[in-house]
C-alpha atoms as a PDB file:
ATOM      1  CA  UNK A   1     111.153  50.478  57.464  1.00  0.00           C
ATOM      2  CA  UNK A   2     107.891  50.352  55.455  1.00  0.00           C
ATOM      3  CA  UNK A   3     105.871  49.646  58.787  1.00  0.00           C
ATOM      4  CA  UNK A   4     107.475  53.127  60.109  1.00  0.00           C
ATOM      5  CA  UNK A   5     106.268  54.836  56.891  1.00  0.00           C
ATOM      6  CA  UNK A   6     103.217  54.018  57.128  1.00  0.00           C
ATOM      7  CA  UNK A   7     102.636  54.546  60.761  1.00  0.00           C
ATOM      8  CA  UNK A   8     104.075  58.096  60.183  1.00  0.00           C
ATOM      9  CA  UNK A   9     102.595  58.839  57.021  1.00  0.00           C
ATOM     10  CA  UNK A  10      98.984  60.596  57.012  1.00  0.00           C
ATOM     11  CA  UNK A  11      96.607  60.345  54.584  1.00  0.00           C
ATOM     12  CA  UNK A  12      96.420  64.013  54.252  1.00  0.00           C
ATOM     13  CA  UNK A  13     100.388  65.061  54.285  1.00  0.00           C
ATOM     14  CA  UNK A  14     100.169  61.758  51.349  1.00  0.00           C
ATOM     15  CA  UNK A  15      97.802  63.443  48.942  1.00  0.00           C
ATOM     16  CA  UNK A  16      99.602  66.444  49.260  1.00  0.00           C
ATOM     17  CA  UNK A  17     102.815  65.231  48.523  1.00  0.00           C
ATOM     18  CA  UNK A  18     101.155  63.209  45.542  1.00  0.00           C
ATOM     19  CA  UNK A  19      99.388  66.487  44.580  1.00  0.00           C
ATOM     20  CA  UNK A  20     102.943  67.719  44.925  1.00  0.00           C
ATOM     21  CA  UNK A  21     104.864  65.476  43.039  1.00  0.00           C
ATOM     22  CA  UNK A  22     102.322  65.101  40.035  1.00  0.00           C
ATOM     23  CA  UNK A  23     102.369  69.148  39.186  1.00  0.00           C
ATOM     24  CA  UNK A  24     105.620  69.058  39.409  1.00  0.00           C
ATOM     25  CA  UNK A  25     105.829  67.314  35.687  1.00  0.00           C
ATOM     26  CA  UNK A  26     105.695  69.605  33.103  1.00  0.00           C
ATOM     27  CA  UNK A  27     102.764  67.283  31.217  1.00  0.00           C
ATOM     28  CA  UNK A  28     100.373  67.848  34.266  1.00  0.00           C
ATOM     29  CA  UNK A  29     101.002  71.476  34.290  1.00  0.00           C
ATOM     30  CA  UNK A  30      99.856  71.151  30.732  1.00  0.00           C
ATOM     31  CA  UNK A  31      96.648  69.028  31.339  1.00  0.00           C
ATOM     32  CA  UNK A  32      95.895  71.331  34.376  1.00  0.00           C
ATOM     33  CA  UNK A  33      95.617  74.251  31.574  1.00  0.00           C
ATOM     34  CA  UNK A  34      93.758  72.631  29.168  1.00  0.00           C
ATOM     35  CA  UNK A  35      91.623  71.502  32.099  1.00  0.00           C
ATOM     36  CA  UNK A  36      91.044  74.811  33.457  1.00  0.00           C
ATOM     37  CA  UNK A  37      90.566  76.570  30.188  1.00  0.00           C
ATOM     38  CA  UNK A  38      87.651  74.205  28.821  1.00  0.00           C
ATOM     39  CA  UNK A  39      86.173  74.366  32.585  1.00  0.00           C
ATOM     40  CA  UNK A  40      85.953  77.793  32.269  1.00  0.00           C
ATOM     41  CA  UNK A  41      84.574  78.171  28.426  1.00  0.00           C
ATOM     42  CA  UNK A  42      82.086  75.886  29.494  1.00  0.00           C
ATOM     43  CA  UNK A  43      80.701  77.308  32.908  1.00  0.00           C
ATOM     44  CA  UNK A  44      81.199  80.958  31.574  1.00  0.00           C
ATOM     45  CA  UNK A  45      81.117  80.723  28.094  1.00  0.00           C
ATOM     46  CA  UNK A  46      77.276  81.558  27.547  1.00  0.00           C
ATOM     47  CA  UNK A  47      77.711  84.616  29.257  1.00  0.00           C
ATOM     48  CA  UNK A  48      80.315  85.844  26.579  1.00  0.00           C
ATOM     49  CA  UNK A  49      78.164  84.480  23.536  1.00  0.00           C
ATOM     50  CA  UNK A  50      77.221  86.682  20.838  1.00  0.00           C
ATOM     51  CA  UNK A  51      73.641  85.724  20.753  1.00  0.00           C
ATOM     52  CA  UNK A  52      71.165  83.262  22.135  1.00  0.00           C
ATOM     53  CA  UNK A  53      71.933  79.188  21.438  1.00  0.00           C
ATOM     54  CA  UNK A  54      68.445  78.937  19.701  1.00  0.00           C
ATOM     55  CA  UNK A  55      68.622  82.443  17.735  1.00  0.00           C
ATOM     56  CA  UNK A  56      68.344  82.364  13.943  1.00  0.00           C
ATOM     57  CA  UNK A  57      70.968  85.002  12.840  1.00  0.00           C
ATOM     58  CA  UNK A  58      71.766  83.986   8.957  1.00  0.00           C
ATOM     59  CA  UNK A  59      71.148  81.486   6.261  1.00  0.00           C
ATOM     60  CA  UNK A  60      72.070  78.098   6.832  1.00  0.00           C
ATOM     61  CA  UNK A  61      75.558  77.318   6.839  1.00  0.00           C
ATOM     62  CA  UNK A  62      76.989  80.635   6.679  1.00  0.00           C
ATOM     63  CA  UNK A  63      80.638  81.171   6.105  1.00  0.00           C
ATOM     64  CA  UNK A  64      82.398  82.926   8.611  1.00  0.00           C
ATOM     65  CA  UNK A  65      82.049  86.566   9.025  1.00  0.00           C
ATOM     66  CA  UNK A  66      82.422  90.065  11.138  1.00  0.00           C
ATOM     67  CA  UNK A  67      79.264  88.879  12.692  1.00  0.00           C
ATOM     68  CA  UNK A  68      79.635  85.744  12.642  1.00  0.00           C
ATOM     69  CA  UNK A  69      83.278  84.177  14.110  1.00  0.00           C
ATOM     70  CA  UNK A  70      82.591  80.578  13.240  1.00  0.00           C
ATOM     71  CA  UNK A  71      80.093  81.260  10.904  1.00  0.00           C
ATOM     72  CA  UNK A  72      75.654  79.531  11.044  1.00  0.00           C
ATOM     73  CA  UNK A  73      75.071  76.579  11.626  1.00  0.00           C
ATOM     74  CA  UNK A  74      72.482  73.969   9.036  1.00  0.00           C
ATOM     75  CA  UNK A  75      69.675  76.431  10.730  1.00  0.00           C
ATOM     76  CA  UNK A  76      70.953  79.236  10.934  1.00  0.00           C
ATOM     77  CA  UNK A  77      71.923  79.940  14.119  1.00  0.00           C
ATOM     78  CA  UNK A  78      75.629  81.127  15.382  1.00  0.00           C
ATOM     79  CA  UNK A  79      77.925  78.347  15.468  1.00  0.00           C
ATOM     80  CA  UNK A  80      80.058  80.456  18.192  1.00  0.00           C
ATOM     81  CA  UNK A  81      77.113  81.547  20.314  1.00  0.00           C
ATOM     82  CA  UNK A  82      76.011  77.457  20.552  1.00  0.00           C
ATOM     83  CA  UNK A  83      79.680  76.179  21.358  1.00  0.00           C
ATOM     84  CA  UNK A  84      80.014  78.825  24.146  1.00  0.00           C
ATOM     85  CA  UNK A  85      76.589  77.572  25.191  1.00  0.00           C
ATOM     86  CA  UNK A  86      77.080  73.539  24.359  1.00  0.00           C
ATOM     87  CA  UNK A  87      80.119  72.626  27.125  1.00  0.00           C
ATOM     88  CA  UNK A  88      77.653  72.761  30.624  1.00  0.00           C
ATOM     89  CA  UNK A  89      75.542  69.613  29.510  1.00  0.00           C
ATOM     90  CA  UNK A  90      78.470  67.210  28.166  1.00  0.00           C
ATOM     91  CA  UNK A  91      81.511  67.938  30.985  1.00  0.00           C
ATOM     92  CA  UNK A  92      78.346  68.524  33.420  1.00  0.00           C
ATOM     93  CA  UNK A  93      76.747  64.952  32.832  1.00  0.00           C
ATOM     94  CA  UNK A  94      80.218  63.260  32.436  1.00  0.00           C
ATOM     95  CA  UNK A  95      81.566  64.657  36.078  1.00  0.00           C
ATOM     96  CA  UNK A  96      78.605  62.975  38.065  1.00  0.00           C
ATOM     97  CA  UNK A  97      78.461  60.207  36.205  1.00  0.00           C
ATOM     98  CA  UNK A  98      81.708  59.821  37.016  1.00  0.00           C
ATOM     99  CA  UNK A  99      81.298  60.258  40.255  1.00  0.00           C
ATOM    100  CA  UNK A 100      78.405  58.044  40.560  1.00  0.00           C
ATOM    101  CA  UNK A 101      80.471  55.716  39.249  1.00  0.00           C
ATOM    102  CA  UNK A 102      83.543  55.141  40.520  1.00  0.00           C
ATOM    103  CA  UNK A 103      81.462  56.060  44.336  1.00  0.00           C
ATOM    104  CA  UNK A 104      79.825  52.885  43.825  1.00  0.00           C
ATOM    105  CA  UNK A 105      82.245  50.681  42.618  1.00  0.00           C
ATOM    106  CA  UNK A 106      84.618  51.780  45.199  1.00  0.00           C
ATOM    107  CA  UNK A 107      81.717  50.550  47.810  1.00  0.00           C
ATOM    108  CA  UNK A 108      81.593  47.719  46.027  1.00  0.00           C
ATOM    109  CA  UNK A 109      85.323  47.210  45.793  1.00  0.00           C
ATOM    110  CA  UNK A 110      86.427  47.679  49.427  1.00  0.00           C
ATOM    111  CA  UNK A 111      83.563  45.816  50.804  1.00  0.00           C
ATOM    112  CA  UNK A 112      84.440  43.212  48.676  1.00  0.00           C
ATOM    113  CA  UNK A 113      88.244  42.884  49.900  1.00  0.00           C
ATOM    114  CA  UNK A 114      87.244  43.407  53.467  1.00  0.00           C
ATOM    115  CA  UNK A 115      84.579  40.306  52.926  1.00  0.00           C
ATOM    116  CA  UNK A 116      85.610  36.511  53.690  1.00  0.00           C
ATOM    117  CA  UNK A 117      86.286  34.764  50.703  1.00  0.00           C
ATOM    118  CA  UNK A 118      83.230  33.112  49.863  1.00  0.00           C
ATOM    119  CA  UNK A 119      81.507  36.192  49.592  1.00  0.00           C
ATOM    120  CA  UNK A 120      84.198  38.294  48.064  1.00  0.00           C
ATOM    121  CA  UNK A 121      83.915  35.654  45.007  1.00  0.00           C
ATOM    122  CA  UNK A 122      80.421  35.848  44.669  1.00  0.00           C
ATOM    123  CA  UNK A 123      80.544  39.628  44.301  1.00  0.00           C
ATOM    124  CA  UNK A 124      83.716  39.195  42.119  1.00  0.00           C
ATOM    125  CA  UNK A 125      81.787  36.670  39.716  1.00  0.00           C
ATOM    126  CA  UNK A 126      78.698  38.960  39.881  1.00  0.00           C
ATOM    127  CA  UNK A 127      81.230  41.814  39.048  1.00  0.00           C
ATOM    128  CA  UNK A 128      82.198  39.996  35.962  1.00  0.00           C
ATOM    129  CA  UNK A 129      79.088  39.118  34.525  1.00  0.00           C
ATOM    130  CA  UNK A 130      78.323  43.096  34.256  1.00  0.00           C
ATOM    131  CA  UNK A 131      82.112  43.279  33.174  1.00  0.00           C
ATOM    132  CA  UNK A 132      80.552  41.587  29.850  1.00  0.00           C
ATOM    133  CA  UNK A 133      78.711  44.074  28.507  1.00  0.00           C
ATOM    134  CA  UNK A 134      79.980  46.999  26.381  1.00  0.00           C
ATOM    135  CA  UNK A 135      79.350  49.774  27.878  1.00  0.00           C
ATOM    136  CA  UNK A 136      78.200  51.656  25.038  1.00  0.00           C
ATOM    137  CA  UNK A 137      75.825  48.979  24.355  1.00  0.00           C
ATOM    138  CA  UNK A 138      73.879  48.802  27.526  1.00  0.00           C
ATOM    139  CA  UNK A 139      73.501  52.908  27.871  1.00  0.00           C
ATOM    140  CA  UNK A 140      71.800  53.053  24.507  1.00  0.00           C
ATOM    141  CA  UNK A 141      69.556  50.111  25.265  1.00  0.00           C
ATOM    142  CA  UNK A 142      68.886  51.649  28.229  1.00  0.00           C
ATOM    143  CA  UNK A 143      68.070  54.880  27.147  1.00  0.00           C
ATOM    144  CA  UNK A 144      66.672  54.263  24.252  1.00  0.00           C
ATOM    145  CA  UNK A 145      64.186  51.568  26.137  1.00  0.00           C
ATOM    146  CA  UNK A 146      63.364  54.222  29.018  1.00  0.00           C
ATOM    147  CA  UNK A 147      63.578  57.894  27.309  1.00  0.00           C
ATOM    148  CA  UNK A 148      66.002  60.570  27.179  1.00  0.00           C
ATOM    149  CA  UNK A 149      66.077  61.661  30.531  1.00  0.00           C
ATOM    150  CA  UNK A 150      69.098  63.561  31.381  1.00  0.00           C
ATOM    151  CA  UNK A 151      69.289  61.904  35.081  1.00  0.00           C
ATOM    152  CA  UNK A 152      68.805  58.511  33.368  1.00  0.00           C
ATOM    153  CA  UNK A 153      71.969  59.187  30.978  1.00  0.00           C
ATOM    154  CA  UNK A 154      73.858  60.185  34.398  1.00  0.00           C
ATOM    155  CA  UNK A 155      73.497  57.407  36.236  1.00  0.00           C
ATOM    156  CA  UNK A 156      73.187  54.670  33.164  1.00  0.00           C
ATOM    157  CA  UNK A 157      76.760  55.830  32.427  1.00  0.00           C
ATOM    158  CA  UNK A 158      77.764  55.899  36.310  1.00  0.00           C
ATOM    159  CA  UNK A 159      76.191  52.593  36.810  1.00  0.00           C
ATOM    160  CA  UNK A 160      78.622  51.066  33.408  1.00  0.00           C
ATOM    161  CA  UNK A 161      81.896  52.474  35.473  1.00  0.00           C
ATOM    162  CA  UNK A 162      80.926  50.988  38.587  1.00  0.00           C
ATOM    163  CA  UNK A 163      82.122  47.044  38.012  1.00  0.00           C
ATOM    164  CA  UNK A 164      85.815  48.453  36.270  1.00  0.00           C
ATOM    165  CA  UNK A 165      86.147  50.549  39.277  1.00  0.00           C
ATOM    166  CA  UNK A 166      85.230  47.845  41.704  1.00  0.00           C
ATOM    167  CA  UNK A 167      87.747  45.816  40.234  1.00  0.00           C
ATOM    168  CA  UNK A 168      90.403  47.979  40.577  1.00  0.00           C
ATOM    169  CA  UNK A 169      90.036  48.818  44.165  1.00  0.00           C
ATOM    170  CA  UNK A 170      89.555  45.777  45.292  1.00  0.00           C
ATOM    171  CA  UNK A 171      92.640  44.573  43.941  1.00  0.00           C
ATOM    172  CA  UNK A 172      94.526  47.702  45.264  1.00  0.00           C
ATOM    173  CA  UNK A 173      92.671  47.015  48.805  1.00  0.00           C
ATOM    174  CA  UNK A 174      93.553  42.986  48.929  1.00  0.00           C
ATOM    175  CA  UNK A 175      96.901  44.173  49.020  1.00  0.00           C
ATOM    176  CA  UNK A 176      96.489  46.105  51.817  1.00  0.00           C
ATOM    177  CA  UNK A 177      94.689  43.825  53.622  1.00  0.00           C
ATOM    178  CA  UNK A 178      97.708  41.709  54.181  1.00  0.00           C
ATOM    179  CA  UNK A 179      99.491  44.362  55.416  1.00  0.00           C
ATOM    180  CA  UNK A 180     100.020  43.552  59.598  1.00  0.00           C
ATOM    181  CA  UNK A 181      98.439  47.222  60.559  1.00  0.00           C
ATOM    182  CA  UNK A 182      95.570  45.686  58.998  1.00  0.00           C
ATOM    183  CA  UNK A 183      95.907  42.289  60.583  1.00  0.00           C
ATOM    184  CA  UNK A 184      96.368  43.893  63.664  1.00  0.00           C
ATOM    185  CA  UNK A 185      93.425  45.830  63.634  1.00  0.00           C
ATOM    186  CA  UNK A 186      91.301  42.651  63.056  1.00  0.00           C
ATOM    187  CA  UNK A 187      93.130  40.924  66.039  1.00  0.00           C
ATOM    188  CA  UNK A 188      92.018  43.601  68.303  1.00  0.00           C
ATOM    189  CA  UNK A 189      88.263  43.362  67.200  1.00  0.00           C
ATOM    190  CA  UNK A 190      88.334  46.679  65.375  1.00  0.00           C
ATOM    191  CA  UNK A 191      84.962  46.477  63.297  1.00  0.00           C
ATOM    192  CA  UNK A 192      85.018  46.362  59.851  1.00  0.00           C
ATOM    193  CA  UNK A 193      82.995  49.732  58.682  1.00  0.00           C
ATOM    194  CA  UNK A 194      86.189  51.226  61.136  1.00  0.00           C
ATOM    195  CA  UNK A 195      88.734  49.042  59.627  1.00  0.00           C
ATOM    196  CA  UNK A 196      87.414  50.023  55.949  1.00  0.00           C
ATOM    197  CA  UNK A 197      86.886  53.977  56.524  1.00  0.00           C
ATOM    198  CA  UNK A 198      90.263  54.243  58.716  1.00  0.00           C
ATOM    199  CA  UNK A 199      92.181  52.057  57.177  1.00  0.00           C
ATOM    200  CA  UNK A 200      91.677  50.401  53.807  1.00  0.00           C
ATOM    201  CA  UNK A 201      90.747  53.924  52.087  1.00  0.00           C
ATOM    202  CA  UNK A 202      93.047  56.112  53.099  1.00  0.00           C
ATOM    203  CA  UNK A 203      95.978  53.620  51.288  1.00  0.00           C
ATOM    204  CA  UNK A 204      93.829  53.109  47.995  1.00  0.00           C
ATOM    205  CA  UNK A 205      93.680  56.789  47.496  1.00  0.00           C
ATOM    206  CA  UNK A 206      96.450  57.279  44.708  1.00  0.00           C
ATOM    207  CA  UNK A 207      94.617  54.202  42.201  1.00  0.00           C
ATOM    208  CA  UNK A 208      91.464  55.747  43.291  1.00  0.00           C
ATOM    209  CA  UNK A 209      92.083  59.277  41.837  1.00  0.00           C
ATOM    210  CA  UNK A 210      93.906  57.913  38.870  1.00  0.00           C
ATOM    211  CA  UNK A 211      90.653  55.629  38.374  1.00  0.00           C
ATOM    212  CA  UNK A 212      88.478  58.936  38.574  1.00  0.00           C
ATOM    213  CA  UNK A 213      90.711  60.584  35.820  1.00  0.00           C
ATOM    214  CA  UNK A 214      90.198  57.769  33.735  1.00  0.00           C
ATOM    215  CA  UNK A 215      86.401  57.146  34.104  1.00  0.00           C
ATOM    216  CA  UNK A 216      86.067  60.550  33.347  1.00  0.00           C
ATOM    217  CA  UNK A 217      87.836  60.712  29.995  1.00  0.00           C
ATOM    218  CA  UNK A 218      85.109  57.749  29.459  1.00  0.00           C
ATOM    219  CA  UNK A 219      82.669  59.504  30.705  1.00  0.00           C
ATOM    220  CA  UNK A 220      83.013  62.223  27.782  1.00  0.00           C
ATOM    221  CA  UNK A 221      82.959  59.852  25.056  1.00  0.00           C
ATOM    222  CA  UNK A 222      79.579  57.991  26.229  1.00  0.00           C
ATOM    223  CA  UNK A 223      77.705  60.793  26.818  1.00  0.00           C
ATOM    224  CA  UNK A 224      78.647  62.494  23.730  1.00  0.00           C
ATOM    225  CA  UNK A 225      78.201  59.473  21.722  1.00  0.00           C
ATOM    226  CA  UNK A 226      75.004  59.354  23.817  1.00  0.00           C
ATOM    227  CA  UNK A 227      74.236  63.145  22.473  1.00  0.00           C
ATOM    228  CA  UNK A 228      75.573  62.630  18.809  1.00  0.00           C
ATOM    229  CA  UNK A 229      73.312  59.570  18.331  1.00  0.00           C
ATOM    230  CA  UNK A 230      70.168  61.795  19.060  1.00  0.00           C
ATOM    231  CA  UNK A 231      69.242  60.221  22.646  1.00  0.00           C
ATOM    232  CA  UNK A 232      70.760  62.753  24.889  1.00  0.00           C
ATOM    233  CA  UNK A 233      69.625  66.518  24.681  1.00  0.00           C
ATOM    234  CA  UNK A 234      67.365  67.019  22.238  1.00  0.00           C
ATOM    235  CA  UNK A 235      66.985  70.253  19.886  1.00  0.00           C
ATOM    236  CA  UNK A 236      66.977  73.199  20.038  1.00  0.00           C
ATOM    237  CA  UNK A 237      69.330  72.381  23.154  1.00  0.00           C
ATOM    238  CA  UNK A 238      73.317  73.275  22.592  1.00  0.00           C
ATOM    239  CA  UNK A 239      75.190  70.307  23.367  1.00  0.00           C
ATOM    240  CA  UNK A 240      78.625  69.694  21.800  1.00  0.00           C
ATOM    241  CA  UNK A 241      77.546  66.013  21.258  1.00  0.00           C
ATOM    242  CA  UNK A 242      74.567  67.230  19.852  1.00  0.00           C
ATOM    243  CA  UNK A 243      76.462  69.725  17.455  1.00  0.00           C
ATOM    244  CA  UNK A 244      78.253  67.207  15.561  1.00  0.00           C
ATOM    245  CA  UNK A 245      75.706  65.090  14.722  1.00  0.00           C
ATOM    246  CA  UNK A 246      73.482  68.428  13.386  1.00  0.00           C
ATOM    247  CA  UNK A 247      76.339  69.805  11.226  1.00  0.00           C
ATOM    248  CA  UNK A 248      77.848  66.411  10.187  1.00  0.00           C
ATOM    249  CA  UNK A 249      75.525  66.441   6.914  1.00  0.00           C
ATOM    250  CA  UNK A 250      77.290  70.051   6.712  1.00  0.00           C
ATOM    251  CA  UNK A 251      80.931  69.469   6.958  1.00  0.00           C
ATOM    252  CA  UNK A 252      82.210  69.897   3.985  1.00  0.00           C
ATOM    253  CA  UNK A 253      80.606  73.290   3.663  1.00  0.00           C
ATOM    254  CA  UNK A 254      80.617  74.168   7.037  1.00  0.00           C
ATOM    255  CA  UNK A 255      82.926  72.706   9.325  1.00  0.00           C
ATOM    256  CA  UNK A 256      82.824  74.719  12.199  1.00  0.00           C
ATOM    257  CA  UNK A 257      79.720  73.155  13.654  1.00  0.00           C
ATOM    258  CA  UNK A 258      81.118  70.037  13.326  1.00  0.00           C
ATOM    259  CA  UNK A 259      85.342  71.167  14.218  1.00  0.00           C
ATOM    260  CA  UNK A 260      84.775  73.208  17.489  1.00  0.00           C
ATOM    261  CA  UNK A 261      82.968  70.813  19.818  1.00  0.00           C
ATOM    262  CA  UNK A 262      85.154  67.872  18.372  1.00  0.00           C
ATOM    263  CA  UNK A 263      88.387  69.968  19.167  1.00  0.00           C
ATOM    264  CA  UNK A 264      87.201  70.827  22.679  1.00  0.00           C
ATOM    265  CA  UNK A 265      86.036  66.932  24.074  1.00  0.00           C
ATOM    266  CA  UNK A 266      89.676  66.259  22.393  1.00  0.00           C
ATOM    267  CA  UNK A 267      91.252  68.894  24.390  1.00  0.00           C
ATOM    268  CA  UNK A 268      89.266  68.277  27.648  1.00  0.00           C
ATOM    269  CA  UNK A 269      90.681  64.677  27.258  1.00  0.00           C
ATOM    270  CA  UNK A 270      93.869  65.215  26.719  1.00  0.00           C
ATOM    271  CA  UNK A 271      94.475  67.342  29.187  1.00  0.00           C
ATOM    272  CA  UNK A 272      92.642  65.000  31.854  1.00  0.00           C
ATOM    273  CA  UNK A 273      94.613  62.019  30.495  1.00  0.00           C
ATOM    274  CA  UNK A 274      97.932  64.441  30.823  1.00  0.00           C
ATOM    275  CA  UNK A 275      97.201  64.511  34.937  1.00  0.00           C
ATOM    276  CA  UNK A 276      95.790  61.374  35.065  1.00  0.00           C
ATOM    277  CA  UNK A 277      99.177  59.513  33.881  1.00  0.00           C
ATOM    278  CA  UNK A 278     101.361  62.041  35.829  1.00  0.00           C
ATOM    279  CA  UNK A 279      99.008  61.234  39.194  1.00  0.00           C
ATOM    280  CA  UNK A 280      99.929  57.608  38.259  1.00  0.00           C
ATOM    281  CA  UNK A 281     103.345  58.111  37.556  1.00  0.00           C
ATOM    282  CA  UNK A 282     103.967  60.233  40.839  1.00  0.00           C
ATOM    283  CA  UNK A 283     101.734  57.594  43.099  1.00  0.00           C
ATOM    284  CA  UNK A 284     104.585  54.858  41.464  1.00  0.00           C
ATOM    285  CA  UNK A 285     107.510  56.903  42.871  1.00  0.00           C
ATOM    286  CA  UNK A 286     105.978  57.463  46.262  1.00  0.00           C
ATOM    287  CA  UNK A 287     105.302  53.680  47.076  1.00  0.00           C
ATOM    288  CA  UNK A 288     108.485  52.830  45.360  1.00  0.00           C
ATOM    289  CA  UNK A 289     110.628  55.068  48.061  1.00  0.00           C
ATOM    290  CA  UNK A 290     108.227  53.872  50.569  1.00  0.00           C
ATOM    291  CA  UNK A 291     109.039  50.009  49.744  1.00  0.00           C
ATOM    292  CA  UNK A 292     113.082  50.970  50.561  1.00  0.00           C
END
């Protein structure tokens, strides 16, 4: 039965049905929201801002006001008008780091499954030796030792996903290895870039998306920790990372500088976590019917 299903089953009518499946749960409905509504302050949100992100507009720390809907910042500038301004450069960085990231270890990952043993443990062992070090570790030494480059923070970050995601996959394609389409296709003398593009990553699609959802929410928190610890965008620049660590001094006079680009990382990671554990949830279901 499970050789029939996956004989019949296409990769495309699969992510559909997965697609399917996961929106039909009310919490991924939810997530999509959030998802959509941060996505959307942040791409479009400095066209709708009050003022410039670098304009001085009252004293420091202004309360809130007609003028002012989240009052001035420590310098003086609109609070609002930075926020609407701040959300390109952190969800911006995060997404291709991200997909730096998981790109590479998913090279790494099938490769590795596809390999003879020998070699598949030397790239596993080699895989856990970067496995070692924090992640949040080696992007500040690494930015801090090189400069702030925006492109370095990218692909620092991308290059700290890379050995988690190569894990993953390569567990998810060993499995399919053993499958006999697979052994099959190695008895015929497919070749293995065919074998890998045709046939190993089409079936570790559903832990592959879930792994993107995850590496993303990770994504956030590096590069805003990156930001908040002054080694990201520098000032006058409006980051949300950035914002935090400038008003932080301010909070308990101020606390919108500090409140609105925490609340909105929060959001954008709740809702991604939200579709991220429905994806997972609905990828369970689908291999469990297919396993019947």
């Amino acid at each position: 039965m499970q050789k029939k299903i996956e004989k019949k089953m296409k990769p495309k009518s699969q992510f559909r049905t997965l697609v399917a499946l996961t929106f039909k749960q009310g919490y991924a409905r939810l997530g999509g929201a959030i998802v959509l509504g941060i996505l959307f302050l942040a791409i479009f949100g400095p066209f709708f801002a009050p003022y410039t992100f670098d304009e001085f507009v009252d004293v420091p720390n202004a309360p809130r006001s007609d003028t002012l809907m989240l009052g001035a910042d420590y310098f003086g500038r609109d609070v609002y008008s930075r926020f609407l301004s701040g959300g390109r450069s952190i969800i911006g960085l995060s997404f291709i780091s991200t997909v730096l990231g998981v790109g590479l270890g998913l090279l790494i990952g099938l490769f590795a499954a596809s390999a003879k043993k020998r070699t598949d443990g030397l790239i596993m062992r080699a895989n856990d030796i970067l496995l070692a070090f924090p992640q949040i570790v080696f992007v500040l030494l690494v930015v801090s030792g090189f400069g702030t480059s925006v492109f370095l923070i990218a692909v620092t970050v991308g290059f700290t996903h890379a050995p988690r995601t190569a894990r993953i996959i390569r567990a998810a394609a060993a499995e399919v290895m053993e499958r006999d389409f697979i052994k099959a296709a190695i008895a015929v003398g497919e070749k293995r870039q065919r074998i890998i593009i045709s046939e190993l990553l089409p079936n570790v699609t559903s832990p592959l998306l879930v792994e993107f959802g995850l590496r993303m929410t990770y994504s956030i928190g590096l590069v805003a920790a990156v930001s908040f610890l002054g080694l990201g965008l520098q000032p006058p620049a409006a980051d949300w990372g950035l914002m935090i660590n400038e008003n932080r001094g301010s909070l308990t006079v101020q606390p919108w500088g500090v409140l609105a680009p925490i609340a909105a990382i929060a959001l954008f990671t709740i809702g991604v976590n939200f579709i991220t554990d429905s994806f997972a949830k609905a990828a369970i279901g689908i291999d469990r019917k297919g396993k019947e």
